[in-house]
Protein backbone atom coordinates (compact mmCIF):
# COMPACT_ATOMS: atom_id res chain seq x y z
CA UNK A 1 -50.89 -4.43 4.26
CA UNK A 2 -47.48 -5.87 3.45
CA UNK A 3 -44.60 -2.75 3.36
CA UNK A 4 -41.37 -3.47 1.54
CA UNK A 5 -37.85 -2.41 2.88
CA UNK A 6 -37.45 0.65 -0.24
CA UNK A 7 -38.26 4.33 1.44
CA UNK A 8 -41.82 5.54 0.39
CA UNK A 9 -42.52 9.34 -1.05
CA UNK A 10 -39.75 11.54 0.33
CA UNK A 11 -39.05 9.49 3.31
CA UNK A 12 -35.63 8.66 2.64
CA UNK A 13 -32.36 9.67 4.02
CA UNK A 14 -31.43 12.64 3.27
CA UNK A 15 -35.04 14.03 4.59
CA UNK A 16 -37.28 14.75 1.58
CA UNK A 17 -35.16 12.54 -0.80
CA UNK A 18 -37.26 10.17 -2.96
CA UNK A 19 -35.11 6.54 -3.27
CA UNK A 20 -34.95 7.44 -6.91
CA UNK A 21 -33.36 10.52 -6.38
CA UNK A 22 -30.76 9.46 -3.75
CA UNK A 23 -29.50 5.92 -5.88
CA UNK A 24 -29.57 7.46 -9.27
CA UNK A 25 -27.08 9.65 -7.65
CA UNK A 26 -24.83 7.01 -5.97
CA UNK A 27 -24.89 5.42 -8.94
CA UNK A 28 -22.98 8.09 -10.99
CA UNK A 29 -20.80 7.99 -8.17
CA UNK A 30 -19.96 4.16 -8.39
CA UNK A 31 -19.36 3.85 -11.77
CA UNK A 32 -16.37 6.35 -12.03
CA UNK A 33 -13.49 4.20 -12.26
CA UNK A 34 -9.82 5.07 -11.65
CA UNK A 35 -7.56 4.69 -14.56
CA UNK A 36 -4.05 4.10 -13.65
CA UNK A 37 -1.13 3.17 -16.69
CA UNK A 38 0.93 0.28 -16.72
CA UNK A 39 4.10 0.38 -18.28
CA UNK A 40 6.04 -2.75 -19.34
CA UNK A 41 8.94 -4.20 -16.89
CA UNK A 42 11.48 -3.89 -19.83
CA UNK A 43 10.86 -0.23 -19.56
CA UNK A 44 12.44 0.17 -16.42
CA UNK A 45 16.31 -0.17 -15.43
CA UNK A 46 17.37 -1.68 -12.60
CA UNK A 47 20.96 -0.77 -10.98
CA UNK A 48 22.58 -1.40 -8.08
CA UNK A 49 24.20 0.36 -4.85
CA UNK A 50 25.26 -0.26 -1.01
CA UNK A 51 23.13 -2.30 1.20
CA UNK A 52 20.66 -1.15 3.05
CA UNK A 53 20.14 -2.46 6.69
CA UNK A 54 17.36 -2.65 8.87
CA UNK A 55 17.57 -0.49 12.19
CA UNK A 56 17.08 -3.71 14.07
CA UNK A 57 19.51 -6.70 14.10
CA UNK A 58 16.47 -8.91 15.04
CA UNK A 59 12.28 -8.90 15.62
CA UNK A 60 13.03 -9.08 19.35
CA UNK A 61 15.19 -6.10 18.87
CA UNK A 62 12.43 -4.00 16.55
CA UNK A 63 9.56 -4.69 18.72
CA UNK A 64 11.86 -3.68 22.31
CA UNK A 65 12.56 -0.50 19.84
CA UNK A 66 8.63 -0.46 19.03
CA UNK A 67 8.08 -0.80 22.79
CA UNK A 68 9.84 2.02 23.99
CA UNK A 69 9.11 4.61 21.00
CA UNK A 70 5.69 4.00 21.81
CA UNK A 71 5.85 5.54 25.85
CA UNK A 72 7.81 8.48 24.41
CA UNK A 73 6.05 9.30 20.77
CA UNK A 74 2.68 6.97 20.33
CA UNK A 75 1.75 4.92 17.75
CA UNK A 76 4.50 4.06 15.01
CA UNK A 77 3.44 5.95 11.71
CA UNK A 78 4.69 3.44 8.95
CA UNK A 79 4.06 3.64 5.05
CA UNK A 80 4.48 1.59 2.13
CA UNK A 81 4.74 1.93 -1.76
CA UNK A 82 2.52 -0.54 -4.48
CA UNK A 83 4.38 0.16 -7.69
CA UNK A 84 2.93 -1.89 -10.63
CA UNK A 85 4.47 -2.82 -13.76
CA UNK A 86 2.79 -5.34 -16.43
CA UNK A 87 4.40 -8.13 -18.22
CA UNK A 88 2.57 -9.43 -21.64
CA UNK A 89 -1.04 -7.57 -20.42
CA UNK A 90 -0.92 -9.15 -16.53
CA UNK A 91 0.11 -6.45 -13.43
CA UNK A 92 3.21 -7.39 -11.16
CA UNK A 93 3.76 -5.64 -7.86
CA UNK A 94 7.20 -4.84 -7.64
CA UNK A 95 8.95 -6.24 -4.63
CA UNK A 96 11.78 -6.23 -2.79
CA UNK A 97 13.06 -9.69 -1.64
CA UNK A 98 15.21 -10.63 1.06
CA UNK A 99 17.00 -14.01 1.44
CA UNK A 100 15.07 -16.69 -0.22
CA UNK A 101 11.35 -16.61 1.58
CA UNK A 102 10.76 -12.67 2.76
CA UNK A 103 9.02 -10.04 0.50
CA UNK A 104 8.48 -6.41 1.42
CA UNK A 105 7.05 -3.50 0.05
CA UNK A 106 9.24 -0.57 -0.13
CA UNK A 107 8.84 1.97 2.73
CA UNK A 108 9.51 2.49 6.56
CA UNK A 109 8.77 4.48 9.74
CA UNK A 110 7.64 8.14 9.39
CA UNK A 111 9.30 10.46 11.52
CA UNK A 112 7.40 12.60 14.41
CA UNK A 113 4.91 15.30 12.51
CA UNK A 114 6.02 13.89 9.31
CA UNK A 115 3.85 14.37 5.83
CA UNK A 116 2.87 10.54 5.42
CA UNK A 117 3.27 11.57 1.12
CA UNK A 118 6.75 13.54 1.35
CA UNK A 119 7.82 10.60 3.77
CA UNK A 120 7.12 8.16 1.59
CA UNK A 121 8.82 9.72 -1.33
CA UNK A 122 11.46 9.96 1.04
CA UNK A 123 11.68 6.53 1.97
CA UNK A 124 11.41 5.48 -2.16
CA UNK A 125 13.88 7.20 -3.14
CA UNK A 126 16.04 5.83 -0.32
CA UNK A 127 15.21 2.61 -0.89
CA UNK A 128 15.26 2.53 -4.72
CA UNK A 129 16.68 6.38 -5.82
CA UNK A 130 18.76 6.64 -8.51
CA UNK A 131 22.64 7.53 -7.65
CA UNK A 132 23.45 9.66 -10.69
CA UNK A 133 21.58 13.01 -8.82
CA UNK A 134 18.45 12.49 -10.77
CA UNK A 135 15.30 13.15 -8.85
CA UNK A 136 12.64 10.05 -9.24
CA UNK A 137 8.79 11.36 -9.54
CA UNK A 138 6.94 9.36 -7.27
CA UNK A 139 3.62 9.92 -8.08
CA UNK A 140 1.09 8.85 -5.26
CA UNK A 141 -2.16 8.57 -6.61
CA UNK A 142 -4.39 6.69 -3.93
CA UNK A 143 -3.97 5.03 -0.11
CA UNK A 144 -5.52 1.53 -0.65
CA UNK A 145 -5.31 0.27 2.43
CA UNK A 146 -4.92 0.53 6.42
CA UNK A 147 -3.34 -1.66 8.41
CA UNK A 148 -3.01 -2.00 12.45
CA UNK A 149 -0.53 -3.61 14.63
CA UNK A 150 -2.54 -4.08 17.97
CA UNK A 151 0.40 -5.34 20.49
CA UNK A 152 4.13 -5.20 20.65
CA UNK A 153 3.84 -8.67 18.38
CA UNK A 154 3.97 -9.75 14.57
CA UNK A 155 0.22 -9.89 13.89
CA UNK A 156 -1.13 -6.90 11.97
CA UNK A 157 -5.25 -6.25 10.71
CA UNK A 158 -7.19 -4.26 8.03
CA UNK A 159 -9.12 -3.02 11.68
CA UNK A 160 -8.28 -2.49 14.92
CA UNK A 161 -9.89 -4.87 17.08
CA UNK A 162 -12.41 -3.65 19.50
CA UNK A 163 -10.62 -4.01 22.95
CA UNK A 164 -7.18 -2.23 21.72
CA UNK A 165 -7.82 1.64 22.12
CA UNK A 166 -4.42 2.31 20.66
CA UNK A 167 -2.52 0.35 18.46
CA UNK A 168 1.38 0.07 18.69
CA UNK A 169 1.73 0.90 14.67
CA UNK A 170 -0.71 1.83 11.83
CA UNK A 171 0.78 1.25 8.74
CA UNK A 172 -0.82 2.90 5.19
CA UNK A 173 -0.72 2.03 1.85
CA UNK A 174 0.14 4.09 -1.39
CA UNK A 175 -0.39 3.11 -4.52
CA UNK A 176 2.49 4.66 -6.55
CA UNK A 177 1.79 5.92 -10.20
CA UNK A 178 5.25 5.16 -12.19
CA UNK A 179 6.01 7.12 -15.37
CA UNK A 180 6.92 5.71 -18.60
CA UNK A 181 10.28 4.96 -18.20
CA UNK A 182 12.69 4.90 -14.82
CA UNK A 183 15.87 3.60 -13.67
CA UNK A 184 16.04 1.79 -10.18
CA UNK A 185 18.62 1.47 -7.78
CA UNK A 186 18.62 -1.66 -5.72
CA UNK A 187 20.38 -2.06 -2.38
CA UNK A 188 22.81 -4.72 -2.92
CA UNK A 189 21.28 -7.08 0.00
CA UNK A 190 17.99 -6.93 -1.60
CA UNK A 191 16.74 -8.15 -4.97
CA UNK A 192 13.52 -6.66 -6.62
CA UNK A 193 11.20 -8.90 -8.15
CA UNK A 194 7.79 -8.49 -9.77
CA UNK A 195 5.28 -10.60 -8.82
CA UNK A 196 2.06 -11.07 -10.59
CA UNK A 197 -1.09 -10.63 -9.25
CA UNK A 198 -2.40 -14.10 -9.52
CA UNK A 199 0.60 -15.18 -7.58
CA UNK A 200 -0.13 -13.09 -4.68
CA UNK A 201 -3.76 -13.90 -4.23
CA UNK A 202 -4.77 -15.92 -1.63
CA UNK A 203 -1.19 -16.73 -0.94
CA UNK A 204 -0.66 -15.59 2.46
CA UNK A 205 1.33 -18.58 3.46
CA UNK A 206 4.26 -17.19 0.62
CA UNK A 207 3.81 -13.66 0.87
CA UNK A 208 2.17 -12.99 4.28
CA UNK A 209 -1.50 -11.69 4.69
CA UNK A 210 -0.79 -7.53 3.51
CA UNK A 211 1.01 -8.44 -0.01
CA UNK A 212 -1.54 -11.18 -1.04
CA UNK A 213 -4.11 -8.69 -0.42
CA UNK A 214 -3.07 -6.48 -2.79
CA UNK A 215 -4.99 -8.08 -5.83
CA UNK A 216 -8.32 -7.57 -3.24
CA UNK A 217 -6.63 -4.10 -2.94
CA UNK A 218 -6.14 -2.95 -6.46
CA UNK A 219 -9.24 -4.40 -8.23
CA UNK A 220 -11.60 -1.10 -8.19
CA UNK A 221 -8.86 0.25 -10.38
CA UNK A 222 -9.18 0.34 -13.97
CA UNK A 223 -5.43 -0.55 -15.32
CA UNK A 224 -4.65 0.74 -18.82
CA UNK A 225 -1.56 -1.30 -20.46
CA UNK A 226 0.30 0.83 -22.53
C-alpha cells in the first residue's frame, strides 16, 4: 500500500499530535509579522564633531591586536547598528562612509562581560551622539543576524564552518528602532549616507558581503512609512 510522507493519527511530533493540530499552530505563529516605522530622512539632523579614529593604524595592525586579545580574553564580541530611514516610500540603511569606496555600520568591540544591548547604545551614541548633553533613545528591537570571523583574516560567515571550534570574532546585528525625529552627530572623518535597499542587494562587490545582506536581512519585517 503506498504511505505518503504527512504523520498518520497522532503519530506526529510532539507524541499524540495529529499534523492538523501541530501546523495549524505554526501557522499562527508564521504569520505574525513585525511592524517597525520608518521615518523620512528629512526628519533627521545631521551635525558634526571631532574625528573619530580607529584603534588600529592598519588591518595588519587590527588583526596582530585581534591575535593577541584572543590568548588573553577569547573570541572578540563585536556589534553593529541597522538604522533605517525611508526616502519617497523606499528604506535606506544609514551608513557611515569612509574615503570614497568603504561603508560601515555603526558599532565596535564589546568590552569583557559587557551587555551586547547597553554596549551597543554605547558605541551609537559614540559614534553618532549628539554634543548638546541630550541623551539619544536607541531603541533595539531585534538581532538579525550572526556573523563569524573564523581566522586572524578578513573573511567573515553567517556560520561557523565546521573545522573552526572557536572563531577569532562573532559579530551581531541590531536592528535599531529610530524615533520620529533625531539629530546626528557625525565624526568629521566620516560621512553618513543612506543607502537604499535595492542598492545594497546583491552588491557585495560595493558594499562587501554583511551590508548587501541586509535587504535578505530585513525582509520578514513589515515596514510602516509614516
Amino acid at each position: 500500500m503506498a504511505t505518503t510522507g504527512r504523520p498518520q493519527g497522532g503519530a506526529g511530533w510532539p507524541k499524540g499530535v495529529t499534523y492538523n493540530q501541530r501546523y495549524a499552530t505554526a501557522g499562527s505563529t508564521m504569520n505574525a509579522e513585525r511592524a517597525i516605522s520608518l521615518y523620512p530622512l528629512t526628519n533627521y539632523t545631521f551635525g558634526t564633531k571631532d574625528p573619530l579614529y580607529e584603534k588600529d593604524a592598519s588591518v595588519a595592525a587590527r588583526f596582530q591586536r585581534m591575535r593577541e586579545e584572543f590568548d588573553k580574553m577569547g573570541t572578540r564580541r563585536t556589534v553593529e547598528g541597522v538604522l533605517i530611514v525611508h526616502e519617497h516610500g523606499l528604506p535606506h540603511v544609514l551608513l557611515l562612509q569612509l574615503g570614497t569606496t568603504f561603508f560601515k555600520l555603526p558599532g565596535g568591540e564589546l568590552a569583557p562581560g559587557e551587555d551586547e544591548v547597553d554596549g551597543l547604545k554605547r558605541l551609537l551614541t559614540e559614534i553618532l551622539g549628539r554634543q548638546d548633553g541630550i541623551q539619544q533613545d536607541w531603541m533595539t528591537e531585534d538581532v538579525i543576524g550572526n556573523w563569524y570571523r573564523p581566522n586572524f583574516e578578513p573573511p567573515q560567515y553567517p556560520y561557523v564552518p565546521a573545522h573552526i571550534t572557536k572563531p577569532k570574532e562573532h559579530k551581531r546585528l541590531y536592528l535599531v528602532q529610530l524615533g520620529e525625529k533625531a539629530l546626528f552627530a557625525v565624526p568629521r572623518n566620516y560621512k553618513l549616507v543612506a543607502a537604499p535597499l535595492f542598492e545594497l542587494y546583491d552588491n557585495a562587490p560595493g558594499y562587501g558581503p554583511i551590508i548587501s545582506s541586509l535587504p535578505q536581512l530585513l525582509s520578514r519585517f513589515n515596514f510602516i512609512y509614516n
